[in-house]
PDB file of N, CA and C in Angstrom:
ATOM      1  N   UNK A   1     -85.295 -93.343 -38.803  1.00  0.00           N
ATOM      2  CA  UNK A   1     -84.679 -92.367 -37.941  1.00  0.00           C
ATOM      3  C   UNK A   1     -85.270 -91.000 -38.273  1.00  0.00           C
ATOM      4  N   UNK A   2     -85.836 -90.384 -37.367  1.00  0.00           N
ATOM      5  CA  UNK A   2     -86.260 -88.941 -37.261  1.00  0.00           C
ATOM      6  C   UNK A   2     -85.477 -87.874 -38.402  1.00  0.00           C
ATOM      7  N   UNK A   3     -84.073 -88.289 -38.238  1.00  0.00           N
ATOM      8  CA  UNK A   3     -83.222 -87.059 -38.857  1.00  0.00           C
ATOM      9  C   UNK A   3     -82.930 -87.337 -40.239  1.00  0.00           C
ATOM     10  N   UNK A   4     -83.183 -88.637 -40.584  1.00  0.00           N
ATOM     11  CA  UNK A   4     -83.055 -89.204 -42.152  1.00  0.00           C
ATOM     12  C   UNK A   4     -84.717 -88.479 -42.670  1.00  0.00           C
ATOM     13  N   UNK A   5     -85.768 -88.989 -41.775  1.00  0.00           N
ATOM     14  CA  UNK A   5     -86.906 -88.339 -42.507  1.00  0.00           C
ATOM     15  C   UNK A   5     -87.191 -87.144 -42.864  1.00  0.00           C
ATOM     16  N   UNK A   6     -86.249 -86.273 -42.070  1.00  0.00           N
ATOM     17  CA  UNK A   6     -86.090 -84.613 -41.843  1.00  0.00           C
ATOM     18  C   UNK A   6     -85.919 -84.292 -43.213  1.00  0.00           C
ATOM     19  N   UNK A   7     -84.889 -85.064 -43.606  1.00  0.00           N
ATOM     20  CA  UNK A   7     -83.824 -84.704 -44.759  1.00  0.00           C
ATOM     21  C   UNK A   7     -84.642 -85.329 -45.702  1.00  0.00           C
ATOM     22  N   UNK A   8     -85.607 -85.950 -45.675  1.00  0.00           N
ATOM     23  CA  UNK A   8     -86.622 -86.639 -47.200  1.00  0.00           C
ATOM     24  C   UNK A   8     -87.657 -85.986 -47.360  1.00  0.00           C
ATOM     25  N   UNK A   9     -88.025 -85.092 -45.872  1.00  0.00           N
ATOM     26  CA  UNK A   9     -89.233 -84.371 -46.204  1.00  0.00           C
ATOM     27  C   UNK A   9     -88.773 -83.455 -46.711  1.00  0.00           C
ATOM     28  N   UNK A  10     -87.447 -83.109 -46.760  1.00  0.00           N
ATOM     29  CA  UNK A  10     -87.579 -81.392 -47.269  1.00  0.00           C
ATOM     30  C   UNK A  10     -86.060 -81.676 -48.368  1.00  0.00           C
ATOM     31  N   UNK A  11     -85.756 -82.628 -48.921  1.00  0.00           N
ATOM     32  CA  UNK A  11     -85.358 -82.912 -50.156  1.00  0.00           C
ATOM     33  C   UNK A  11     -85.624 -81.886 -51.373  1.00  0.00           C
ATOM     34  N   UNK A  12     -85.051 -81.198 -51.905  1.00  0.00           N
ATOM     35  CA  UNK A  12     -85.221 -80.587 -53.116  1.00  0.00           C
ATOM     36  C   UNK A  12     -85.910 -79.286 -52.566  1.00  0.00           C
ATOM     37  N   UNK A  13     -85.981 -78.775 -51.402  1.00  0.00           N
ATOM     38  CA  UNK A  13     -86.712 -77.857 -50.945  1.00  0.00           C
ATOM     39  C   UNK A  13     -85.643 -76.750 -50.872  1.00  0.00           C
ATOM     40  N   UNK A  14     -86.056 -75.289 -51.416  1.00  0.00           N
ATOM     41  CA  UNK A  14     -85.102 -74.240 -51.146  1.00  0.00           C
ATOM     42  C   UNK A  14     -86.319 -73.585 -49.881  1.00  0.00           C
ATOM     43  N   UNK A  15     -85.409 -72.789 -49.387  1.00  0.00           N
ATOM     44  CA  UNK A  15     -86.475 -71.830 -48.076  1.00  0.00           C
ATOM     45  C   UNK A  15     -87.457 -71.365 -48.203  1.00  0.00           C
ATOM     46  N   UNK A  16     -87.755 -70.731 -49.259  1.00  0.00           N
ATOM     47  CA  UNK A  16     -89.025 -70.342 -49.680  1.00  0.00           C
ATOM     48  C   UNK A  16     -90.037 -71.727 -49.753  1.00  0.00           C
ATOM     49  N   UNK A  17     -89.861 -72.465 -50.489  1.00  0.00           N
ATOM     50  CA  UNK A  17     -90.430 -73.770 -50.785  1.00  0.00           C
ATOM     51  C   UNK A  17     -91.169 -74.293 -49.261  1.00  0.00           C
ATOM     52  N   UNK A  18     -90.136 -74.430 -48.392  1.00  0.00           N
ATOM     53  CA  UNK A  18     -90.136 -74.826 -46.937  1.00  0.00           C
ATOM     54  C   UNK A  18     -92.029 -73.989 -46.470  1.00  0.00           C
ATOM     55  N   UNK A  19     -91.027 -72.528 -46.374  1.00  0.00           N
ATOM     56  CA  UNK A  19     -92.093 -71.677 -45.825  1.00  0.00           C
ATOM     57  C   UNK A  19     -93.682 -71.477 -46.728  1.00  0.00           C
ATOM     58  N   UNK A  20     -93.660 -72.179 -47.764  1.00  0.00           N
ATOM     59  CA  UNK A  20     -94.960 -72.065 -48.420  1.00  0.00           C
ATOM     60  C   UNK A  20     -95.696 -73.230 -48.094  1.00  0.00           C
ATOM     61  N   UNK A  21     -95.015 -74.020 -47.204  1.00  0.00           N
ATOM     62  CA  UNK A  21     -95.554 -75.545 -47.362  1.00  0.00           C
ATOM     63  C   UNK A  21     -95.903 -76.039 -45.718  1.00  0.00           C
ATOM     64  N   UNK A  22     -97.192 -75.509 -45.349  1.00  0.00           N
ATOM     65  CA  UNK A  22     -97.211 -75.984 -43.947  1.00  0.00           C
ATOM     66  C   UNK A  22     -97.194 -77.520 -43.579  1.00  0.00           C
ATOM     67  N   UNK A  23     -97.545 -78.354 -44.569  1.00  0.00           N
ATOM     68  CA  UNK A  23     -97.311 -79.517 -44.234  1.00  0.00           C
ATOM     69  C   UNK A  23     -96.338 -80.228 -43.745  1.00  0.00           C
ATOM     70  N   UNK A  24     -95.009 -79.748 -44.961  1.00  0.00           N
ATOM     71  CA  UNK A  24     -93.727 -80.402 -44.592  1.00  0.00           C
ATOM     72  C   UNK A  24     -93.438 -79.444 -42.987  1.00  0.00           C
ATOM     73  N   UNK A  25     -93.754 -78.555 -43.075  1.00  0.00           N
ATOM     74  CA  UNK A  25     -93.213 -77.548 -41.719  1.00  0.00           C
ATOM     75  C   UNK A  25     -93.782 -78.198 -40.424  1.00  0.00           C
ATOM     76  N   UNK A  26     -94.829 -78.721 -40.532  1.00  0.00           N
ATOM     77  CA  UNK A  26     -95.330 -79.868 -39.473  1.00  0.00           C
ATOM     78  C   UNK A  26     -94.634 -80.919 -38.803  1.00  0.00           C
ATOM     79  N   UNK A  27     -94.537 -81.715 -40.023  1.00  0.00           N
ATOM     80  CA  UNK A  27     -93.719 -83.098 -40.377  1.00  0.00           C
ATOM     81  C   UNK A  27     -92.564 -82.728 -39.585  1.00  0.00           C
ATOM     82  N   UNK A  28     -91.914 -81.419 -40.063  1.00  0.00           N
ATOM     83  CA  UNK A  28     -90.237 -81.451 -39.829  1.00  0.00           C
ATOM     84  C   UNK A  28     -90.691 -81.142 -37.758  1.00  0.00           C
ATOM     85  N   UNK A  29     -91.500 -80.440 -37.757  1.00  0.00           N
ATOM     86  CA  UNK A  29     -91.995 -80.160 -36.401  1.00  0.00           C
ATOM     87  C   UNK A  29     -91.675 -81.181 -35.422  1.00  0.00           C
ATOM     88  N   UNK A  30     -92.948 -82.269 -36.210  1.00  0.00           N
ATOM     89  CA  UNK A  30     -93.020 -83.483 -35.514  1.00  0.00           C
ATOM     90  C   UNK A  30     -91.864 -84.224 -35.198  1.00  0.00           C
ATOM     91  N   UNK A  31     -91.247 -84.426 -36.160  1.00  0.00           N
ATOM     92  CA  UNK A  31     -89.792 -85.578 -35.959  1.00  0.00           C
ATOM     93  C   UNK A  31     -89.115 -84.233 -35.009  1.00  0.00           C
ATOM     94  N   UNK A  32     -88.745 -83.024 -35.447  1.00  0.00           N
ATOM     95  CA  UNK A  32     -87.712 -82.297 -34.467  1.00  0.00           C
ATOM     96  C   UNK A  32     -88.242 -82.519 -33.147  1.00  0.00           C
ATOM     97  N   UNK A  33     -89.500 -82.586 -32.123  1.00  0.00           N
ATOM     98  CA  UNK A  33     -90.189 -83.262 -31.221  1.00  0.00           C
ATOM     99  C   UNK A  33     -89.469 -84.596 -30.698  1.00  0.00           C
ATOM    100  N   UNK A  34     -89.754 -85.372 -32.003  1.00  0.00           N
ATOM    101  CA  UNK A  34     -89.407 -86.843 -31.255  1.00  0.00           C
ATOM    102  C   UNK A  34     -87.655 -86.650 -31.225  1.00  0.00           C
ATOM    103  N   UNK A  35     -87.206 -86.253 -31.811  1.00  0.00           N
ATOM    104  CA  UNK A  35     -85.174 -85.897 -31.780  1.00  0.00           C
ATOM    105  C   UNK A  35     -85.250 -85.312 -30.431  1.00  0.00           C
ATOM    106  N   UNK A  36     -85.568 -84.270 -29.700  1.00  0.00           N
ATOM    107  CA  UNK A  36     -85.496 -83.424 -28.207  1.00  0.00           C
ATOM    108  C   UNK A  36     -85.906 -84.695 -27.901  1.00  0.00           C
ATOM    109  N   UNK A  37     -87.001 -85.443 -27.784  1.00  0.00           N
ATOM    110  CA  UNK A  37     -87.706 -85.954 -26.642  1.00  0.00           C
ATOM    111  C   UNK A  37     -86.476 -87.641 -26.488  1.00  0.00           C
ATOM    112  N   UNK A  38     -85.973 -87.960 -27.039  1.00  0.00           N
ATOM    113  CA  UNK A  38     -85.118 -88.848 -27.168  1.00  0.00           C
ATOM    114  C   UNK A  38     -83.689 -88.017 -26.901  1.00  0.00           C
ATOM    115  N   UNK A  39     -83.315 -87.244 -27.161  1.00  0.00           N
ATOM    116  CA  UNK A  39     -82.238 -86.325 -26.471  1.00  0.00           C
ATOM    117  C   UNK A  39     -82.621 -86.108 -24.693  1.00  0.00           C
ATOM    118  N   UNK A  40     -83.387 -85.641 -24.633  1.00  0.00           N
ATOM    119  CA  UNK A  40     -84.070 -85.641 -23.123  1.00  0.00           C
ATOM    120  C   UNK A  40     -83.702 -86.849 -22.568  1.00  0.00           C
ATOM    121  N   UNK A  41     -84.509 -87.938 -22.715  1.00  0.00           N
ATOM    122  CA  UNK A  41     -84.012 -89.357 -22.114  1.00  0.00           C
ATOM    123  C   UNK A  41     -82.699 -89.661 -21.906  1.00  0.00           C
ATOM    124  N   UNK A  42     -82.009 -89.226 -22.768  1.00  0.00           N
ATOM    125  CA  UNK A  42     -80.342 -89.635 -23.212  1.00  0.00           C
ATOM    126  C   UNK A  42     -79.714 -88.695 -22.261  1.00  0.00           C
ATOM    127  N   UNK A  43     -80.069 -87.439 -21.943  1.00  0.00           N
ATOM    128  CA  UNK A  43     -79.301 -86.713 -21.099  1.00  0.00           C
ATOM    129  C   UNK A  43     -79.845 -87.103 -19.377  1.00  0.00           C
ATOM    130  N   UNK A  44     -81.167 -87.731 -19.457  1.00  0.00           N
ATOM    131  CA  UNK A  44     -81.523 -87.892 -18.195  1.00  0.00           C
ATOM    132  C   UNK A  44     -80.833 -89.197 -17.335  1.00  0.00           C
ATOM    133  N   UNK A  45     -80.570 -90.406 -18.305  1.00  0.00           N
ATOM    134  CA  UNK A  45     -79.863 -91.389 -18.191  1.00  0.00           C
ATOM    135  C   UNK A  45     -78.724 -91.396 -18.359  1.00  0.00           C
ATOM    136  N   UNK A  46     -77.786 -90.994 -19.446  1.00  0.00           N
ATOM    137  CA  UNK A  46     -76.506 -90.896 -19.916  1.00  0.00           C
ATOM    138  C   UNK A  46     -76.331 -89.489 -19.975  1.00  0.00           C
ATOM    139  N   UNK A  47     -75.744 -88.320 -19.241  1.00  0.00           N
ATOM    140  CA  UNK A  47     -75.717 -87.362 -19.167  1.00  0.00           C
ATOM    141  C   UNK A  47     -74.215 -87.173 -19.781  1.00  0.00           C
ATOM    142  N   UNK A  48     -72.907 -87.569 -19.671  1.00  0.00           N
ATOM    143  CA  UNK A  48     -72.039 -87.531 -20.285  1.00  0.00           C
ATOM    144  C   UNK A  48     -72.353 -87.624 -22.276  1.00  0.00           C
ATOM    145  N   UNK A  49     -72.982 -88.469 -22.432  1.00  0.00           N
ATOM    146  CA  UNK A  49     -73.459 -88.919 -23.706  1.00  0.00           C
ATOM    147  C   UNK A  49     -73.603 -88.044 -24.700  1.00  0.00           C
ATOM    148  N   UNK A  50     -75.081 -87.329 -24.054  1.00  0.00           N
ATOM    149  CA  UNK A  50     -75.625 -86.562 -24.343  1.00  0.00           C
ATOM    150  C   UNK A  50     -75.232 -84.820 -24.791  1.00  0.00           C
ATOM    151  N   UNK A  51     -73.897 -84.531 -23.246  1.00  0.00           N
ATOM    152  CA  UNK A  51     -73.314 -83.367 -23.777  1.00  0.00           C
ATOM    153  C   UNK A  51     -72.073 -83.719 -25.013  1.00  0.00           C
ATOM    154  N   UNK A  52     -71.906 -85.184 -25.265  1.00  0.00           N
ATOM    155  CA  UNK A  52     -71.366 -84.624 -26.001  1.00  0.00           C
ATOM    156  C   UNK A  52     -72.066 -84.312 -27.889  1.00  0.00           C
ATOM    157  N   UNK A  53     -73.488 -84.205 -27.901  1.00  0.00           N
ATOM    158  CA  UNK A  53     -74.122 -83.702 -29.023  1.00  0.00           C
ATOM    159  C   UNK A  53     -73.870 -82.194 -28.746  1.00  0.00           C
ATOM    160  N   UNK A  54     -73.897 -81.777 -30.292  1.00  0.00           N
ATOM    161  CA  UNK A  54     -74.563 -80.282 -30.531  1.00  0.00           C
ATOM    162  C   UNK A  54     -75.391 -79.609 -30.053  1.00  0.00           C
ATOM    163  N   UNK A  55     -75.239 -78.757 -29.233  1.00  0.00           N
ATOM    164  CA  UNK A  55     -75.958 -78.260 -28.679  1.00  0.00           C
ATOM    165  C   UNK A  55     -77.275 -78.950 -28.061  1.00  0.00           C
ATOM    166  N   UNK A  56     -77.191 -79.998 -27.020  1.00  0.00           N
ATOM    167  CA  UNK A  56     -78.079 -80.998 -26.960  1.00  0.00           C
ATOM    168  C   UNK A  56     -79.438 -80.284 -25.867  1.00  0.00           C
ATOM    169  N   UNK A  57     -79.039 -79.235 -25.300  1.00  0.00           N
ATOM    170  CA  UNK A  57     -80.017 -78.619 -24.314  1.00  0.00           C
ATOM    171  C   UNK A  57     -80.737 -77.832 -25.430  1.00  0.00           C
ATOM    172  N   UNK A  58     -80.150 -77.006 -26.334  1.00  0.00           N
ATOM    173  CA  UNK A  58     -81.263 -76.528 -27.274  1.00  0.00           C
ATOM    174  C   UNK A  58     -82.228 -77.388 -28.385  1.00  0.00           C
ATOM    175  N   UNK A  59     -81.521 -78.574 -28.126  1.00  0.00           N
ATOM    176  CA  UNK A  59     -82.545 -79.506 -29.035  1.00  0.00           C
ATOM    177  C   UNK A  59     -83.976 -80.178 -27.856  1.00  0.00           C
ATOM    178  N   UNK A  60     -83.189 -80.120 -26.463  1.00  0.00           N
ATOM    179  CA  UNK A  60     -84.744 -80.021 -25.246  1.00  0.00           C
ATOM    180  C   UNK A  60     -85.533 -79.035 -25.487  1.00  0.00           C
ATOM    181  N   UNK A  61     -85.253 -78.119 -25.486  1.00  0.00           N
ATOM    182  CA  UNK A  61     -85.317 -76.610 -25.233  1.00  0.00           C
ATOM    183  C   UNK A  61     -87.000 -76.560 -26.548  1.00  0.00           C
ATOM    184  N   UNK A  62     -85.954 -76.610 -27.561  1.00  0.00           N
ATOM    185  CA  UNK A  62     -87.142 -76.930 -28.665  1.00  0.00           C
ATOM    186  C   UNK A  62     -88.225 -77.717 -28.519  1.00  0.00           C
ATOM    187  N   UNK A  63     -87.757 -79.103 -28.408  1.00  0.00           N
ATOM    188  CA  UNK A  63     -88.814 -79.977 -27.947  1.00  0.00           C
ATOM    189  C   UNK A  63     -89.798 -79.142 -27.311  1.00  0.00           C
ATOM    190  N   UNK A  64     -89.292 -78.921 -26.094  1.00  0.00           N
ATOM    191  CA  UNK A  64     -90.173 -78.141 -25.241  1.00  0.00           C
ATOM    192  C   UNK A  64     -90.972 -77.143 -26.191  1.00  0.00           C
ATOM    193  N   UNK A  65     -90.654 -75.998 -26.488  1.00  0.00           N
ATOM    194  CA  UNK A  65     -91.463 -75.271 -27.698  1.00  0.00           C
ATOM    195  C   UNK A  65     -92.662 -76.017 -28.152  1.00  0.00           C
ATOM    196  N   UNK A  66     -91.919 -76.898 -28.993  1.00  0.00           N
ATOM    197  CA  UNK A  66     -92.624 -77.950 -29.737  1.00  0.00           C
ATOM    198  C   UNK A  66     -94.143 -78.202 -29.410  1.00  0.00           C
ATOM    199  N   UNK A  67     -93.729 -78.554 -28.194  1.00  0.00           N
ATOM    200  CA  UNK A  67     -95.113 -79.399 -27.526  1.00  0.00           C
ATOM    201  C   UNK A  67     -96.081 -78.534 -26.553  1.00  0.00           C
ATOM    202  N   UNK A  68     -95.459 -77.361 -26.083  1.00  0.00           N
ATOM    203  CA  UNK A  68     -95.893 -76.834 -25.120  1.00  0.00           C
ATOM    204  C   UNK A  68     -96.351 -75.288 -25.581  1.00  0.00           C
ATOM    205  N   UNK A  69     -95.428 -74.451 -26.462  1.00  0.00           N
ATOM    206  CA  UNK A  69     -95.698 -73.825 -27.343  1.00  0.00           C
ATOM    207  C   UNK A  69     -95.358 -73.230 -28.591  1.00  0.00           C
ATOM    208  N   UNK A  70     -96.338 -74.215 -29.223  1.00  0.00           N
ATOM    209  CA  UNK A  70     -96.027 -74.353 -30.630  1.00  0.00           C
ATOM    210  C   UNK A  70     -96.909 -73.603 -31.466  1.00  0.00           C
ATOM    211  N   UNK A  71     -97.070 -72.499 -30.454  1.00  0.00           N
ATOM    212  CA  UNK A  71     -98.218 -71.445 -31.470  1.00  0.00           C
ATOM    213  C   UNK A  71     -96.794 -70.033 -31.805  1.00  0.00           C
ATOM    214  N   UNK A  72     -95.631 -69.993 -30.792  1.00  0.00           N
ATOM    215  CA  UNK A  72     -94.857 -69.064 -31.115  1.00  0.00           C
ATOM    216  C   UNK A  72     -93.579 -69.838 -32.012  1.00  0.00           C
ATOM    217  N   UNK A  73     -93.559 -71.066 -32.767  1.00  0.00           N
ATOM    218  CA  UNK A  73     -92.638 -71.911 -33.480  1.00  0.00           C
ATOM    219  C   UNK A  73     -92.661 -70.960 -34.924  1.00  0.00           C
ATOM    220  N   UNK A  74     -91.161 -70.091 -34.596  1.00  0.00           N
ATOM    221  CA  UNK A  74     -91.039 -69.623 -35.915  1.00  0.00           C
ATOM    222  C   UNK A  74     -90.258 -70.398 -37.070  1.00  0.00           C
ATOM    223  N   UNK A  75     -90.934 -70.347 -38.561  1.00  0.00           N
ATOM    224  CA  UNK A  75     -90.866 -71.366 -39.322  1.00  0.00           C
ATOM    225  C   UNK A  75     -89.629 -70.903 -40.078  1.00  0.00           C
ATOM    226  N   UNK A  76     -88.733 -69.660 -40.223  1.00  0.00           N
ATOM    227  CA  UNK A  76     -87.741 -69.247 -40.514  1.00  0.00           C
ATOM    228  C   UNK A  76     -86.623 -70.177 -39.600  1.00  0.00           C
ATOM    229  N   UNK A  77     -86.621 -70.425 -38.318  1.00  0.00           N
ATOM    230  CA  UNK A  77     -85.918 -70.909 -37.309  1.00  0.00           C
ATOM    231  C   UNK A  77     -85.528 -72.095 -37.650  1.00  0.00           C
ATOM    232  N   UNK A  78     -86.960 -72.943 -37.906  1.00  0.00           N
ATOM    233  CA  UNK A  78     -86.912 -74.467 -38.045  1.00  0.00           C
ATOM    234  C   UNK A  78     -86.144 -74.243 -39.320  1.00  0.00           C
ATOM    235  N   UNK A  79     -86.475 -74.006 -40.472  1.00  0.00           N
ATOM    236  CA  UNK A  79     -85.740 -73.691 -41.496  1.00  0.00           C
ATOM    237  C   UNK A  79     -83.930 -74.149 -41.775  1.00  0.00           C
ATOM    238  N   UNK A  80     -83.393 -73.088 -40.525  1.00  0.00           N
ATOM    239  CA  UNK A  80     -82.254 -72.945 -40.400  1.00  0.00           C
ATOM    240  C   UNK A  80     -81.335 -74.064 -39.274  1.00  0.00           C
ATOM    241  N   UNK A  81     -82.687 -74.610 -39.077  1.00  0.00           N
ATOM    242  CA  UNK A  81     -82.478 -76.112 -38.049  1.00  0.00           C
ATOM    243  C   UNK A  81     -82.139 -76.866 -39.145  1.00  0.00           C
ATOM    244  N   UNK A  82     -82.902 -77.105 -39.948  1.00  0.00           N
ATOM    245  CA  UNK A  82     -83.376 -78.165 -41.097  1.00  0.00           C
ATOM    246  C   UNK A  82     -81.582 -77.910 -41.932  1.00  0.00           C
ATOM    247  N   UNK A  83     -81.420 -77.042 -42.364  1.00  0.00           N
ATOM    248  CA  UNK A  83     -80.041 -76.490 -43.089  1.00  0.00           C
ATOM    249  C   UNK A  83     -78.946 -76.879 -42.281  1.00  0.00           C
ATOM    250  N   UNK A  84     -78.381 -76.508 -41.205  1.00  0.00           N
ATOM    251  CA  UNK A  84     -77.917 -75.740 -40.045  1.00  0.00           C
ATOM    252  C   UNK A  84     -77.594 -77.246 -39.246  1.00  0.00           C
ATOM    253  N   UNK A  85     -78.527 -77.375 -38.523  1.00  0.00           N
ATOM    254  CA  UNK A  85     -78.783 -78.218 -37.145  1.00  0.00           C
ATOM    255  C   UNK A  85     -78.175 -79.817 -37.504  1.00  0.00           C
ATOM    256  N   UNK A  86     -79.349 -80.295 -38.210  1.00  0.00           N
ATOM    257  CA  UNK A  86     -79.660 -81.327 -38.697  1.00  0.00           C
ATOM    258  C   UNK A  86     -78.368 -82.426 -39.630  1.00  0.00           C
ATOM    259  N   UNK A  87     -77.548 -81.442 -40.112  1.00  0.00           N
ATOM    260  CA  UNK A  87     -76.155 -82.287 -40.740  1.00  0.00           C
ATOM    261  C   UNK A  87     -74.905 -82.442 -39.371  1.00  0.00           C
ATOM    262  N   UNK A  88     -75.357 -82.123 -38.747  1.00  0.00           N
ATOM    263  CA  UNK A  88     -73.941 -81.522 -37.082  1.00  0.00           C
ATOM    264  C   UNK A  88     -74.707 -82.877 -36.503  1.00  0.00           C
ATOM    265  N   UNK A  89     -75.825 -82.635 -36.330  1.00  0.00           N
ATOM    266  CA  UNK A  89     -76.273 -83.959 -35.528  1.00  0.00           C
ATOM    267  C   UNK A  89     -76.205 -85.130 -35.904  1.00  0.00           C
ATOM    268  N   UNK A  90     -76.294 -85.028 -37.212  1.00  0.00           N
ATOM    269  CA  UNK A  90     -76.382 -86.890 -37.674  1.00  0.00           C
ATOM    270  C   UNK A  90     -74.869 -87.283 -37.725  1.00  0.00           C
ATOM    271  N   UNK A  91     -74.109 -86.392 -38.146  1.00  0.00           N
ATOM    272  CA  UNK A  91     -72.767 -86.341 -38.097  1.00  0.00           C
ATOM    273  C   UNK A  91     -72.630 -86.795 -36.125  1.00  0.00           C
ATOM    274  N   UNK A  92     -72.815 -86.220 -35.708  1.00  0.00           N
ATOM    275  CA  UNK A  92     -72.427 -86.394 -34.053  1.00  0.00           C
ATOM    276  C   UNK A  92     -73.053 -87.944 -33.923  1.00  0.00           C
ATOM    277  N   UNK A  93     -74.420 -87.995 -34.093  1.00  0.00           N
ATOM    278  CA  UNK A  93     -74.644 -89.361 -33.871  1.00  0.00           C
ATOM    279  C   UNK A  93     -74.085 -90.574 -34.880  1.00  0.00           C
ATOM    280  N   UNK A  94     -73.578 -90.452 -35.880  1.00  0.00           N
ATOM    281  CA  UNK A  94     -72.848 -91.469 -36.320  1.00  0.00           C
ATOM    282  C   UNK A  94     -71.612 -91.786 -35.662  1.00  0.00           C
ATOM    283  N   UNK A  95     -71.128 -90.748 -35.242  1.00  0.00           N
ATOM    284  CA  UNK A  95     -69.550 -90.555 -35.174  1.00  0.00           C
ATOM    285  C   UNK A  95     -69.956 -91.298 -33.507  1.00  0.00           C
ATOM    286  N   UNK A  96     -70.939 -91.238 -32.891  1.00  0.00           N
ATOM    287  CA  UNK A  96     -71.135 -91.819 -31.297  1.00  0.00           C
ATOM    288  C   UNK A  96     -71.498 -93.245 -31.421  1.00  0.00           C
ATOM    289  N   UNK A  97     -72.513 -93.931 -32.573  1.00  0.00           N
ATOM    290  CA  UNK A  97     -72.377 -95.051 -32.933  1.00  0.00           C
ATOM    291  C   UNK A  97     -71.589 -96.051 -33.174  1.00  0.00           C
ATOM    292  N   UNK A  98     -71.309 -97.126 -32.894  1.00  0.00           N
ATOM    293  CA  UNK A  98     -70.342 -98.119 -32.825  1.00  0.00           C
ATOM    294  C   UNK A  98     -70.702 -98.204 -34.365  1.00  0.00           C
TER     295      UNK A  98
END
C-alpha cells in the first residue's frame, strides 16, 4: 500500500532529514501520485465513497501537481503531508474497510 510505504520511507526521518534527502522526497512524490490517482478513480466511480476521505479533492489536486507540475512541488508541503495528511488517511481508509 502506497501509504504504508510513505511511512517506511521516511521512518526515523525529522524535517530537516526529509528536506536534505531528494531521494526519499521523490519516493514520497511517487506513491503521493499513485494515492490521488486511485482517489481520482474512487471519486469518479464511487463518488459518495470518496467524499467521505480527508480532504479527497486535495489529494487529486496534488496528484495533478504531481504529474503535470512537478517543477513547482514544494518539499516543505509534502513534508507536512507526510506528518499531517498521511495518518487522517490511513485512519479514514481503515475505518472504510470491511
Amino acid at each position: 500500500m502506497a501509504i504504508e510505504d510513505i511511512e517506511r520511507f521516511c521512518h526515523g526521518l525529522n524535517k530537516e532529514a526529509f528536506l536534505a534527502n531528494g531521494l526519499v522526497q521523490a519516493a514520497v512524490e511517487r506513491k503521493l501520485g499513485i494515492i490521488g490517482e486511485a482517489v481520482s478513480h474512487l471519486a469518479r466511480q464511487f463518488p459518495a465513497e470518496a467524499a467521505r476521505l480527508p480532504d479527497h479533492k486535495k489529494i487529486i489536486g496534488l496528484r495533478n501537481i504531481i504529474v503535470h507540475a512537478y517543477d513547482i512541488i514544494d518539499p516543505e508541503i509534502v513534508w507536512e503531508i507526510v506528518v499531517d495528511g498521511i495518518p487522517a488517511l490511513k485512519e479514514s481508509v481503515r475505518q472504510a474497510l470491511p
